[in-house]
Each structure stands twice: as structure tokens, then as C-alpha cells.
C-alpha atoms as a PDB file:
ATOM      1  CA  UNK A   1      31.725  57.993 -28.261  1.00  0.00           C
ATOM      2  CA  UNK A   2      28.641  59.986 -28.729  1.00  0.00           C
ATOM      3  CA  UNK A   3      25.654  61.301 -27.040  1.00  0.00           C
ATOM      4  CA  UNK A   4      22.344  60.664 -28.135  1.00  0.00           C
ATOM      5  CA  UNK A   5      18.874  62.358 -26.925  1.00  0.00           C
ATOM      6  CA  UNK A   6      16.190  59.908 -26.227  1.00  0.00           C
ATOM      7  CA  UNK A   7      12.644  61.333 -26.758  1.00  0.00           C
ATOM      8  CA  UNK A   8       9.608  60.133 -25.947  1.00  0.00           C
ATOM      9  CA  UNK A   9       6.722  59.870 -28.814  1.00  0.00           C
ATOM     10  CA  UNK A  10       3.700  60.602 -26.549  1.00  0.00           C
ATOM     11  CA  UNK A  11       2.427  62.698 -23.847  1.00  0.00           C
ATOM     12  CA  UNK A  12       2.093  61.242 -20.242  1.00  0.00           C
ATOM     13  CA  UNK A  13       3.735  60.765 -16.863  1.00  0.00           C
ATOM     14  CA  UNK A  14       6.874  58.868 -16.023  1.00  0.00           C
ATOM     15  CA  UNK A  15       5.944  55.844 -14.740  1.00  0.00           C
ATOM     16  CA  UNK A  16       9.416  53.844 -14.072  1.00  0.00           C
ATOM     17  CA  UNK A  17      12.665  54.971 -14.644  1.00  0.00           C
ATOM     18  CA  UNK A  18      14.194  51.342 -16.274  1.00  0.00           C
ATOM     19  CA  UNK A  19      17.983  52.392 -15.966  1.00  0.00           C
ATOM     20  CA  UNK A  20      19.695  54.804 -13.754  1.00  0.00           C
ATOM     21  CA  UNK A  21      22.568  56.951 -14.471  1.00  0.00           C
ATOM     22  CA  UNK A  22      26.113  54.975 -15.495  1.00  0.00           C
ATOM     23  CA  UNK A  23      23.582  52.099 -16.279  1.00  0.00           C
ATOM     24  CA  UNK A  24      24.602  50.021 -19.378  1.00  0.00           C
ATOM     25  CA  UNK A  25      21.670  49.623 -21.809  1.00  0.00           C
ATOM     26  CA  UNK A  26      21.394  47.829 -25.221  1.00  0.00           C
ATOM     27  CA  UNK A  27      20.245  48.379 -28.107  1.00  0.00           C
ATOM     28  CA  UNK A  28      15.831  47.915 -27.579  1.00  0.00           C
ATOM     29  CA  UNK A  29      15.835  48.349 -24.329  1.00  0.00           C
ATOM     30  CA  UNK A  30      13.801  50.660 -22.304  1.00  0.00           C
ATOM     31  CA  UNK A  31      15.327  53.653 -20.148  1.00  0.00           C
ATOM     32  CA  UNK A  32      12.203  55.080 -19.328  1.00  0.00           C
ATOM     33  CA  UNK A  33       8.639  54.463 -19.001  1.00  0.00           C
ATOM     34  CA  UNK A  34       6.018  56.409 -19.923  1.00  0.00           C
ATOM     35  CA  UNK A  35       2.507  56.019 -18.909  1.00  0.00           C
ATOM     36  CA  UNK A  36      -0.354  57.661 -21.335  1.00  0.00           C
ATOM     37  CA  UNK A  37      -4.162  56.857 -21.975  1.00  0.00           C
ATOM     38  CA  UNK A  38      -3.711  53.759 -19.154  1.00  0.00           C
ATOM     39  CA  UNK A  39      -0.987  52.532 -21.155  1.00  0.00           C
ATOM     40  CA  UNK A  40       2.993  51.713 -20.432  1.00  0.00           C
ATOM     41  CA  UNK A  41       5.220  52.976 -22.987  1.00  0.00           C
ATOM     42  CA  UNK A  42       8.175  52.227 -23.398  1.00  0.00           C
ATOM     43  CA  UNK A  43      11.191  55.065 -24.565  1.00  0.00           C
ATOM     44  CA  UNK A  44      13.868  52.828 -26.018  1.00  0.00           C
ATOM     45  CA  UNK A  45      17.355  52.836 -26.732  1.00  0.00           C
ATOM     46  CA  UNK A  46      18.188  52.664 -30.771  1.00  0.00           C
ATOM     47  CA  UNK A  47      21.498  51.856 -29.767  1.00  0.00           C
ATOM     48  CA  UNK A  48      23.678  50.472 -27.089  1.00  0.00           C
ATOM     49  CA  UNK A  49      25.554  52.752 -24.686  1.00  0.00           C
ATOM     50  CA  UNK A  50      25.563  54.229 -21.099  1.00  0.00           C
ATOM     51  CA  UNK A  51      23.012  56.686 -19.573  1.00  0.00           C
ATOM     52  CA  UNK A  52      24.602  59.815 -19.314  1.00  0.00           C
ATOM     53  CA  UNK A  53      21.955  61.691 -18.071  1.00  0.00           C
ATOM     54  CA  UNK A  54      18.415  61.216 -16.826  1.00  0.00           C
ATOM     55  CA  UNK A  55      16.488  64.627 -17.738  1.00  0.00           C
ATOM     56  CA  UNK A  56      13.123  63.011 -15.963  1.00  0.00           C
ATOM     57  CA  UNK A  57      12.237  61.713 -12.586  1.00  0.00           C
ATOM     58  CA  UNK A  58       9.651  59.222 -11.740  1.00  0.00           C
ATOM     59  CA  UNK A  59       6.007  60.806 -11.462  1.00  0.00           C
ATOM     60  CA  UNK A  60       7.235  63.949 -13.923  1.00  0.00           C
ATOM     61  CA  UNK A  61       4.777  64.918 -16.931  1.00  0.00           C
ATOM     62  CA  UNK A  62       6.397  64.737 -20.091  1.00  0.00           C
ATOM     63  CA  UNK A  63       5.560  66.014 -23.610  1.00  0.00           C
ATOM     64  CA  UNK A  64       5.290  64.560 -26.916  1.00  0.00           C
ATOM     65  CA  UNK A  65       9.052  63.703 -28.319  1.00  0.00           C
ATOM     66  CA  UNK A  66      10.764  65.707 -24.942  1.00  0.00           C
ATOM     67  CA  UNK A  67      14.108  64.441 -24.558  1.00  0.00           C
ATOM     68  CA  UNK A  68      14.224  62.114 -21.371  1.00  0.00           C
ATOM     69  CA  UNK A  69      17.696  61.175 -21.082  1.00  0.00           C
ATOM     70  CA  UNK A  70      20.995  61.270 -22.805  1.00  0.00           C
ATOM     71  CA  UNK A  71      22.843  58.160 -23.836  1.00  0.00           C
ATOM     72  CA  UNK A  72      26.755  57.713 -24.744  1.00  0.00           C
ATOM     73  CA  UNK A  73      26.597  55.209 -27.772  1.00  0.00           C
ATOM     74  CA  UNK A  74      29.549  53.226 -28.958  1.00  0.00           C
ATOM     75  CA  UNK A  75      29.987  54.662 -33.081  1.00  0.00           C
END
């Protein structure tokens, strides 16, 4: 398997963390949810896989295309 870094394409603050760590996620799903300008964006999995690692908590400010967690994707 291998690891992919999930970003996130804007600027905000972590609203909801979707999946916790050794959570199975598929492929356009969310992980993580960003809130920015009063809206709730989504940072999705491209792939299917397991979270790995979280690299955000809830109510953390991230920047534009930070990595937010780390996913172990079937190849």
C-alpha cells in the first residue's frame, strides 16, 4: 500500500473531523471539514484507503493546500 497526503484547497478552520484514525474511507468521501468565508468544505479522499494519520484537530486554522491527514490507499 501507499500513503497519500490530503491537502486542503482553501484557508479556514477545521470544522469536523469526518473520519478518525484506522477509519476506512472511499474514494469521494470527506476526512475533514473545512470551514472558510461561512462555507463547509469538504477535503476529500481521491482514493479509497485507511486514515493513517490525522495532522489537524477540530477548531485548528489551516492554510491553503496544508496537508490534513495521511491516507494508506490500496495501488
Amino acid at each position: 500500500m501507499a500513503e497519500i497526503g490530503l491537502k486542503s484547497e482553501v484557508a479556514g478552520r477545521v470544522w469536523l473531523l469526518a473520519r478518525q484514525e484506522g477509519d476506512e474511507v472511499a474514494a469521494q468521501e470527506a476526512v475533514v471539514i473545512v470551514e472558510a468565508m461561512k462555507m463547509e468544505i469538504p477535503v476529500i479522499s481521491e482514493r479509497s484507503g485507511k486514515v493513517v494519520k490525522l495532522l489537524v484537530s477540530e477548531g485548528d486554522e489551516v492554510a491553503e493546500d496544508q496537508t490534513v491527514a495521511i491516507i494508506d490507499v490500496a495501488p
